[in-house]
Protein backbone atom coordinates (compact mmCIF):
# COMPACT_ATOMS: atom_id res chain seq x y z
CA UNK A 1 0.00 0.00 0.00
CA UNK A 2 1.62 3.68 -1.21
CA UNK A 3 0.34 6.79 0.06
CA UNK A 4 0.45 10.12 -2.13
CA UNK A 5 -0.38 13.52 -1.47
CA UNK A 6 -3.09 15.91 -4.12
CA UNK A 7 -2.80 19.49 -3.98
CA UNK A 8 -5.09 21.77 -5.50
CA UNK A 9 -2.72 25.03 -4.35
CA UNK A 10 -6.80 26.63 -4.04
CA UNK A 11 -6.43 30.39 -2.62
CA UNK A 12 -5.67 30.57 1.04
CA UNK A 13 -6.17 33.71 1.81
CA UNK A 14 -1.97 34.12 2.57
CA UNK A 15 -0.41 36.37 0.24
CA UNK A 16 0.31 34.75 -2.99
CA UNK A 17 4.17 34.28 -2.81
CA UNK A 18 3.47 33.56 1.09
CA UNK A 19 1.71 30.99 -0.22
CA UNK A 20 4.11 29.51 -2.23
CA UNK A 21 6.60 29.58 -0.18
CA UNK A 22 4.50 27.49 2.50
CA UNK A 23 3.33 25.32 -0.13
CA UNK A 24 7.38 23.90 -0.73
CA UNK A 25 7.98 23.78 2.57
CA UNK A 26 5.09 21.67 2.83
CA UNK A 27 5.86 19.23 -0.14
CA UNK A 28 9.24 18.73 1.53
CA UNK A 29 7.49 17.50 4.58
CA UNK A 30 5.55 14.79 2.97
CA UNK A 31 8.83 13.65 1.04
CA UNK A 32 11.11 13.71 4.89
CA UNK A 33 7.35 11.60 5.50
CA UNK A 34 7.53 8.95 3.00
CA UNK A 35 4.82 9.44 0.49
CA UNK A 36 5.21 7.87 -2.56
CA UNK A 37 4.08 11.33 -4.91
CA UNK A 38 3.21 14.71 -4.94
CA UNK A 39 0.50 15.43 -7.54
CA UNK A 40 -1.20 18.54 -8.19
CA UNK A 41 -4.27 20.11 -10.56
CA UNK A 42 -4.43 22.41 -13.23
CA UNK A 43 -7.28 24.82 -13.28
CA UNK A 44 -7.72 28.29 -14.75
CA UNK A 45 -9.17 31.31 -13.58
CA UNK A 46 -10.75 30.11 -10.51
CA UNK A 47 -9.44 30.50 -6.83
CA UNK A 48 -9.70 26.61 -7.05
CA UNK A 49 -6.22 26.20 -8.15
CA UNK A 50 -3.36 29.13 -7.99
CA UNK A 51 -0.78 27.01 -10.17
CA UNK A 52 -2.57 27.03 -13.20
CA UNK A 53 0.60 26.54 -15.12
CA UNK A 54 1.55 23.09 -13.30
CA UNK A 55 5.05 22.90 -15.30
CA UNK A 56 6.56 26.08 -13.78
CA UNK A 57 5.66 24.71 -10.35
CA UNK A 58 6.26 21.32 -10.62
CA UNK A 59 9.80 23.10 -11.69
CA UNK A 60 10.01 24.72 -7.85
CA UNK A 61 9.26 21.30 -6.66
CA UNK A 62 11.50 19.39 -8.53
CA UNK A 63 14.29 21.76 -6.71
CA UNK A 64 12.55 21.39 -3.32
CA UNK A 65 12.69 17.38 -3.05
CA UNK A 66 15.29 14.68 -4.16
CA UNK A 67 13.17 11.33 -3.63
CA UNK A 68 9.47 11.72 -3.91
CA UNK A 69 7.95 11.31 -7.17
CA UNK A 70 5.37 14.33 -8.31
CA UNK A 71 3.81 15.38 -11.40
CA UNK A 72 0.43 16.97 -12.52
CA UNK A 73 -2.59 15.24 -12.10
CA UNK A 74 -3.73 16.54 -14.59
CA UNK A 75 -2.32 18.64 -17.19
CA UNK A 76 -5.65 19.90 -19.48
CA UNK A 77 -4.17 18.53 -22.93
CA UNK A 78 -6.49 19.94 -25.21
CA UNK A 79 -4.90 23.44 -23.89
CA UNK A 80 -1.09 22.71 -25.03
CA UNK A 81 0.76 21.99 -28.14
CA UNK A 82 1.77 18.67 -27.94
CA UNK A 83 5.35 19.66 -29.17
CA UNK A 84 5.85 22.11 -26.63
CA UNK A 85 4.07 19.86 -23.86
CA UNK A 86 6.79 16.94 -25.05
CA UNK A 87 9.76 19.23 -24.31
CA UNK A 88 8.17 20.42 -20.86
CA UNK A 89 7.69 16.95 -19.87
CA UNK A 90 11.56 15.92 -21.22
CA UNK A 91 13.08 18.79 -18.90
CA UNK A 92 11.44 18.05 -15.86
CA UNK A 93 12.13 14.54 -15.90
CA UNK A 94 15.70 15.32 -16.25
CA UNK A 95 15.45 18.00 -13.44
CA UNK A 96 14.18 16.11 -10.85
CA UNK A 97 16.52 12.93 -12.60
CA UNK A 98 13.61 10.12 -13.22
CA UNK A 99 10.83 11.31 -10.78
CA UNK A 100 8.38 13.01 -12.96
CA UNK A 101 5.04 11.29 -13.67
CA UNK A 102 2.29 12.67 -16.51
CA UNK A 103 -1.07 12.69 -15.41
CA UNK A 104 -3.12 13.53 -18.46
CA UNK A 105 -6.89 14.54 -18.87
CA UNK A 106 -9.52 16.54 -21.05
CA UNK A 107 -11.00 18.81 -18.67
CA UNK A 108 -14.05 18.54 -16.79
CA UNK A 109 -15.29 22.31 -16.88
CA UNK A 110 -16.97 23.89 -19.99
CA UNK A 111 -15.84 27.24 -18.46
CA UNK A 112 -12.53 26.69 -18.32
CA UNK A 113 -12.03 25.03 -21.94
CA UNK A 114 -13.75 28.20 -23.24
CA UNK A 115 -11.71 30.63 -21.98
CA UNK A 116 -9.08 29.30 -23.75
CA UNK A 117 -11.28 28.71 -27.26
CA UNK A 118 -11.44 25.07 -26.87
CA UNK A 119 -14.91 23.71 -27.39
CA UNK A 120 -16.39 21.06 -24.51
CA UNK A 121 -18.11 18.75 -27.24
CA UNK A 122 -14.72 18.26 -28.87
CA UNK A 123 -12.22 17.78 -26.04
CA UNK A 124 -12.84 14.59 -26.22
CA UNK A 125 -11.59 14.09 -29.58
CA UNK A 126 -8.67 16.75 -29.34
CA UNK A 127 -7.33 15.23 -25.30
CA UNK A 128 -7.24 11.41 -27.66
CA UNK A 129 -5.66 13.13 -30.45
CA UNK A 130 -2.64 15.21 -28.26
CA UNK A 131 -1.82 11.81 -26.18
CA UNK A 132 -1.61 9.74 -29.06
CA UNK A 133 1.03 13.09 -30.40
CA UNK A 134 2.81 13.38 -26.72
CA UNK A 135 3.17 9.59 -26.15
CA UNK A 136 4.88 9.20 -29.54
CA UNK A 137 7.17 12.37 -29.29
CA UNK A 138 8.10 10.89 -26.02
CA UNK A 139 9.68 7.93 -27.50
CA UNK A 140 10.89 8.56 -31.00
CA UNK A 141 13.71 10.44 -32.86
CA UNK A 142 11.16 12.62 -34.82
CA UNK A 143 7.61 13.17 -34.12
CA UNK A 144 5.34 13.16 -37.53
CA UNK A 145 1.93 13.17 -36.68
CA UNK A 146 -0.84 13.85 -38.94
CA UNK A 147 -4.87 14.96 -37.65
CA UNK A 148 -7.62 16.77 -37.47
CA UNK A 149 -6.05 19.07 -34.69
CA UNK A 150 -2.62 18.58 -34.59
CA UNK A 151 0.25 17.84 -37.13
CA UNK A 152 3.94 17.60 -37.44
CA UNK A 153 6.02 16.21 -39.54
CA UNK A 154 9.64 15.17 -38.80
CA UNK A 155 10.23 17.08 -35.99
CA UNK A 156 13.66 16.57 -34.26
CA UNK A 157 13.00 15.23 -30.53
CA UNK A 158 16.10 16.63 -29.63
CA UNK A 159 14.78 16.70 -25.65
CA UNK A 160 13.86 13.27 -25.05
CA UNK A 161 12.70 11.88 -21.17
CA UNK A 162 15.40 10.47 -19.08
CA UNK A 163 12.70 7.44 -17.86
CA UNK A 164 11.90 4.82 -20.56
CA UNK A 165 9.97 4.67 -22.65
CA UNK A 166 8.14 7.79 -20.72
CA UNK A 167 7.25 9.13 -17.87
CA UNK A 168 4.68 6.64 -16.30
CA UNK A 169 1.21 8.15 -17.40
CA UNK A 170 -1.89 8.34 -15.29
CA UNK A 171 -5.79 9.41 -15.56
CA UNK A 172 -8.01 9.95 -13.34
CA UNK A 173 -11.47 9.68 -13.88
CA UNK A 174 -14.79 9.68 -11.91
CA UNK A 175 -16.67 7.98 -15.17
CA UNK A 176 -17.05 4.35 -14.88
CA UNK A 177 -16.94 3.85 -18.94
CA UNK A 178 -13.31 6.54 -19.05
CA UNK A 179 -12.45 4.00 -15.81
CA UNK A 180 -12.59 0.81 -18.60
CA UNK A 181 -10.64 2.52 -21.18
CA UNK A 182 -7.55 3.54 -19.00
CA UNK A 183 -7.53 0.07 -17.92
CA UNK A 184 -7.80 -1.11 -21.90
CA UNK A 185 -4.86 1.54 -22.12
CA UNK A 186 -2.51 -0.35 -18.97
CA UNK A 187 -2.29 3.59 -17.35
CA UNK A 188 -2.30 4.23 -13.49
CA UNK A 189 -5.59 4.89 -13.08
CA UNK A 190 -7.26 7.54 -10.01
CA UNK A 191 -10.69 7.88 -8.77
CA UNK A 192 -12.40 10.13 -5.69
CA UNK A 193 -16.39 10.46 -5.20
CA UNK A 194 -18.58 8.71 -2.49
CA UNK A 195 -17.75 5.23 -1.49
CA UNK A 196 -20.53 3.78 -4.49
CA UNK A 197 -19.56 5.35 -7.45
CA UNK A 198 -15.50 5.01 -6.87
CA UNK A 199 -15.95 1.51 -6.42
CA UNK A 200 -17.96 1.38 -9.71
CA UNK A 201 -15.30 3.01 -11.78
CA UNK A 202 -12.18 0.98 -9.62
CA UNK A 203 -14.33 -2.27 -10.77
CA UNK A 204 -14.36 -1.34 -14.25
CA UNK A 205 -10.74 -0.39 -14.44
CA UNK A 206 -9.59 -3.87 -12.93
CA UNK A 207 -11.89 -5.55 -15.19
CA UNK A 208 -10.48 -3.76 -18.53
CA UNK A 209 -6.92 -3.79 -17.30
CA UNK A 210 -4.51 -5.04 -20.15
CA UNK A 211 -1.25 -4.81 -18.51
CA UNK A 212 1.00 -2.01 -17.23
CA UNK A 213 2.31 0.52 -19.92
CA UNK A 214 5.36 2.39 -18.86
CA UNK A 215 7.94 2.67 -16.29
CA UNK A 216 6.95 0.53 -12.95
CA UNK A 217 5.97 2.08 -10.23
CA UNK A 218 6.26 -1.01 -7.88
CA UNK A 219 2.23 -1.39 -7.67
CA UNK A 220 1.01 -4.87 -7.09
CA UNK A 221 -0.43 -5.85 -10.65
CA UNK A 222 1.13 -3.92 -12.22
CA UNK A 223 -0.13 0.22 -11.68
CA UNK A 224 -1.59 2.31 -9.57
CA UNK A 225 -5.73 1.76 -8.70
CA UNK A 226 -5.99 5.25 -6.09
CA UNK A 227 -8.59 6.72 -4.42
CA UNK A 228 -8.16 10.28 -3.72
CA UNK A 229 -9.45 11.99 -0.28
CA UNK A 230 -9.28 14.54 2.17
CA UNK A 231 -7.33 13.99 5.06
CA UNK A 232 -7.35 16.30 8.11
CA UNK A 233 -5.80 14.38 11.50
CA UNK A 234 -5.50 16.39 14.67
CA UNK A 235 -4.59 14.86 18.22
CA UNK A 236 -8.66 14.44 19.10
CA UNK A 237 -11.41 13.86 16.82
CA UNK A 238 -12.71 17.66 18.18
CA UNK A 239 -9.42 19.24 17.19
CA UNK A 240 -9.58 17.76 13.47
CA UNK A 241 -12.99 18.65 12.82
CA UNK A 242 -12.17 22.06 14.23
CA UNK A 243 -9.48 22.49 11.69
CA UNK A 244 -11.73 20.89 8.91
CA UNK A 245 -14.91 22.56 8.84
CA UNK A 246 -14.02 26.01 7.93
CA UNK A 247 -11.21 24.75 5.60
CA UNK A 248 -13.53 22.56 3.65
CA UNK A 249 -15.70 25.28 3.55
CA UNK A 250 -13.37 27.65 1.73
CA UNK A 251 -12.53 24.72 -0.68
CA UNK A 252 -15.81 23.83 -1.36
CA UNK A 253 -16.58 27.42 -2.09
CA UNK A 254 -13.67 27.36 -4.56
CA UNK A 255 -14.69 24.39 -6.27
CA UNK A 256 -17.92 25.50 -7.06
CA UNK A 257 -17.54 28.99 -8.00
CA UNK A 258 -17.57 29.23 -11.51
CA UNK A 259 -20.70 27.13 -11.82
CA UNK A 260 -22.23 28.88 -9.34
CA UNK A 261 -21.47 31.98 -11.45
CA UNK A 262 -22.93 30.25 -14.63
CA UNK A 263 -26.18 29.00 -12.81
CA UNK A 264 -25.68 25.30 -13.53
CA UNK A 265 -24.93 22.36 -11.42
CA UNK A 266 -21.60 21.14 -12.39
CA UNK A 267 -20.15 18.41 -13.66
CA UNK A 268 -20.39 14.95 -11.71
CA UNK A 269 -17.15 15.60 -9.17
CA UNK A 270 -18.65 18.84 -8.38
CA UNK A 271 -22.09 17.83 -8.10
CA UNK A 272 -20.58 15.08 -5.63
CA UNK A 273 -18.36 17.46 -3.52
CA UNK A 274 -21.11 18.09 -0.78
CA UNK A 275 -21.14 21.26 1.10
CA UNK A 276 -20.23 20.27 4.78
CA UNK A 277 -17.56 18.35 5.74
CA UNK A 278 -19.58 16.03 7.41
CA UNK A 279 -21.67 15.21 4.82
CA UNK A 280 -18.75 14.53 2.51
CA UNK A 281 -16.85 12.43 6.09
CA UNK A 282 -20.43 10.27 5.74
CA UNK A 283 -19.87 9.54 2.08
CA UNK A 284 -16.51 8.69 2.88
CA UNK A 285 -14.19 11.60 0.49
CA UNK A 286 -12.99 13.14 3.69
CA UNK A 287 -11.48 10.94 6.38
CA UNK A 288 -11.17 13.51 9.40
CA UNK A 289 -10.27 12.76 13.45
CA UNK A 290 -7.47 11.71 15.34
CA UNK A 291 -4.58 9.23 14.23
CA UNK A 292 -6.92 6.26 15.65
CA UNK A 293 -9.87 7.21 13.49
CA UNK A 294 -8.42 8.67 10.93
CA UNK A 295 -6.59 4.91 10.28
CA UNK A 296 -9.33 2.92 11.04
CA UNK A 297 -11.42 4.49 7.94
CA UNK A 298 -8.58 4.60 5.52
CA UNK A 299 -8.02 0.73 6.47
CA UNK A 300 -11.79 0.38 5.90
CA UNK A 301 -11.54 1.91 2.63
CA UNK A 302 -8.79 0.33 1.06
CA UNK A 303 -10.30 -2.75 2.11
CA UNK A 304 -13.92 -1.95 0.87
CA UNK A 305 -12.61 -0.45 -2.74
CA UNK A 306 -9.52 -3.11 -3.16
CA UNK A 307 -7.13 -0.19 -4.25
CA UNK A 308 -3.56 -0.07 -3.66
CA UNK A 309 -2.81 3.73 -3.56
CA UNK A 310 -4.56 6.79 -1.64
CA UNK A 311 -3.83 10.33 -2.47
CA UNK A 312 -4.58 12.38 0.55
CA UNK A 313 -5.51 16.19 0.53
CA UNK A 314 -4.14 17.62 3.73
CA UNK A 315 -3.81 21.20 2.43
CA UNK A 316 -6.65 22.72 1.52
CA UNK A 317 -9.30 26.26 1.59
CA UNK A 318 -8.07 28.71 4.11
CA UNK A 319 -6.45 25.97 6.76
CA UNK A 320 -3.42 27.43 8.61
CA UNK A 321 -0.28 26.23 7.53
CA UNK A 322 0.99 24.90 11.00
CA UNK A 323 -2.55 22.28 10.91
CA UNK A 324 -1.59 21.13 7.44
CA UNK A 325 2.56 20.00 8.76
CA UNK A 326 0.71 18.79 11.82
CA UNK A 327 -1.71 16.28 10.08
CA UNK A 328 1.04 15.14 7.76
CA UNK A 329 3.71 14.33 10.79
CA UNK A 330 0.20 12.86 12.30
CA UNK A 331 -0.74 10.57 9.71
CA UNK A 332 2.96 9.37 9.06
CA UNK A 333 3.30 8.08 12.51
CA UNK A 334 -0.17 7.11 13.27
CA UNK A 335 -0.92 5.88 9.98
CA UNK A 336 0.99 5.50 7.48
CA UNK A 337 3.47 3.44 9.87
CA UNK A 338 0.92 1.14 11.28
CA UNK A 339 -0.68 -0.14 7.81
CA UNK A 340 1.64 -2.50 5.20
């Protein structure tokens, strides 16, 4: 069982390079912790995420650690030229020396694919079209590549990844029939949502699963199957839901924002996202209490969903920086330590 960390970087409140700042010295806790990977989201022009360019971050980080694996989860590919997004990927590999992993996805707001021009009903079609061009940039001399949206011919791949063939890819997905095809594809696959529907799509990825593609990550079978919460652990159960209620307010607030602007409910991992913290502890995407509790549900979970991987959100809305180290040295010693 691995343990990895998600960070939206949402806005705290702190000044912005205040913020930052706190943010490394954060990601070099969990790696003096243990976890396996640092893994963080690309939004735009919401408070929901603050490093909406995930490469010039990820850049910081690779600087700030020397053994934990990180990477986006995920970068937006219908947003980037594939060519450029190939190089990006090639230097950070070699910057953090072999620990960069790709997540990859299409974008699960309308609002945010429009303000950059791309249109919802084809991201689909243009996110297939840009892996398919990353993926074989990634591992040949010249990239030639010839669609709809995208095309190259004989391009020198002068910056080529240090890992082989690539950087491990992942996906993460809420949608039970996306679940099947990442497992048809052999990538490490993610999930989140209420106990129900992650089990649906963790099902469905187990039962399409082909065989790992990439770089092994030491999962057993093969890749990663994750479930993603948050994780707030205090030294009583009345501390950490102290610390958790405003904080998932502010998140929640964030994550909702721009369809609350818009009128419209959301997509499903919005719609999902209830607005109290207890609500979303019941429906088991927030694991909150003391190291006792707090390890006694994630042991529950892993056992109920069969995954090997869970991506804990520790840092998140307007939660003071000294609760966020405190629940990471927490959960290291009380539960990380105590479950193989």
């Amino acid at each position: 069982m691995k343990f990895g960390a998600f960070d939206h970087v949402d806005r705290s409140g702190l000044a912005l390079a205040d913020q930052f700042d706190k943010r490394l010295e954060y990601v070099a806790a969990l790696e003096e912790a243990g976890f396996f990977c640092y893994h963080v989201a690309e939004h735009h022009a919401t408070p929901l995420n603050m490093v909406p360019v995930p490469g010039v971050w990820l850049g910081a980080v690779a600087r700030a650690t020397s053994t934990m694996r990180f990477g986006p989860l995920c970068y937006l590919l219908p947003l980037y030229s594939p060519l450029r997004l190939i190089e990006e990927i090639a230097m950070l590999d070699h910057l953090s020396r072999g620990r960069f992993d790709v997540g990859v996805g299409r974008g699960v707001s309308p609002f945010e694919l429009n303000f950059h021009k791309v249109d919802p009903e084809n991201s689909q079609a243009i996110f297939l079209e840009a892996l398919d061009a990353v993926v074989r940039g990634l591992t040949h001399d010249e990239l030639t590549h010839d669609g709809p949206y995208f095309s190259y011919s004989g391009v020198p791949m002068e910056l080529r990844p240090l890992q082989e063939p690539h950087p491990p890819i992942w996906y993460p997905t809420s949608n039970p029939a996306s679940a099947a095809a990442v497992g048809e594809a052999g990538y490490n696959f993610v999930t989140l949502g209420a106990m129900d529907s992650a089990r649906a799509c963790i099902d469905a990825f187990v039962d399409n699963f082909s065989g790992p593609v990439g770089p092994a990550l030491g999962f057993p079978g093969g890749a990663a199957i994750g479930i993603s919460r948050h994780v707030v652990v205090a030294d009583t159960d009345e501390d950490a839901m102290r610390i958790a209620r405003p904080a998932y307010r502010t998140w929640h607030g964030s994550l909702t924002k721009l369809f609350r602007d818009h009128g419209v409910a959301g997509p499903t991992f919005a719609r999902g996202a209830l607005d109290t913290v207890e609500g979303a502890m019941e429906a088991g995407t927030d694991i909150v209490g003391s190291p006792d509790t707090v390890r006694a549900e994630v042991e529950r979970q892993v056992e109920a969903l069969g995954v090997n991987y869970m991506i804990c959100q520790f840092y998140f809305g307007d939660m003071e920086h000294e609760d966020a180290m405190r629940s990471v040295a927490l959960f290291q010693t009380g539960v990380m330590s105590r479950i193989g």
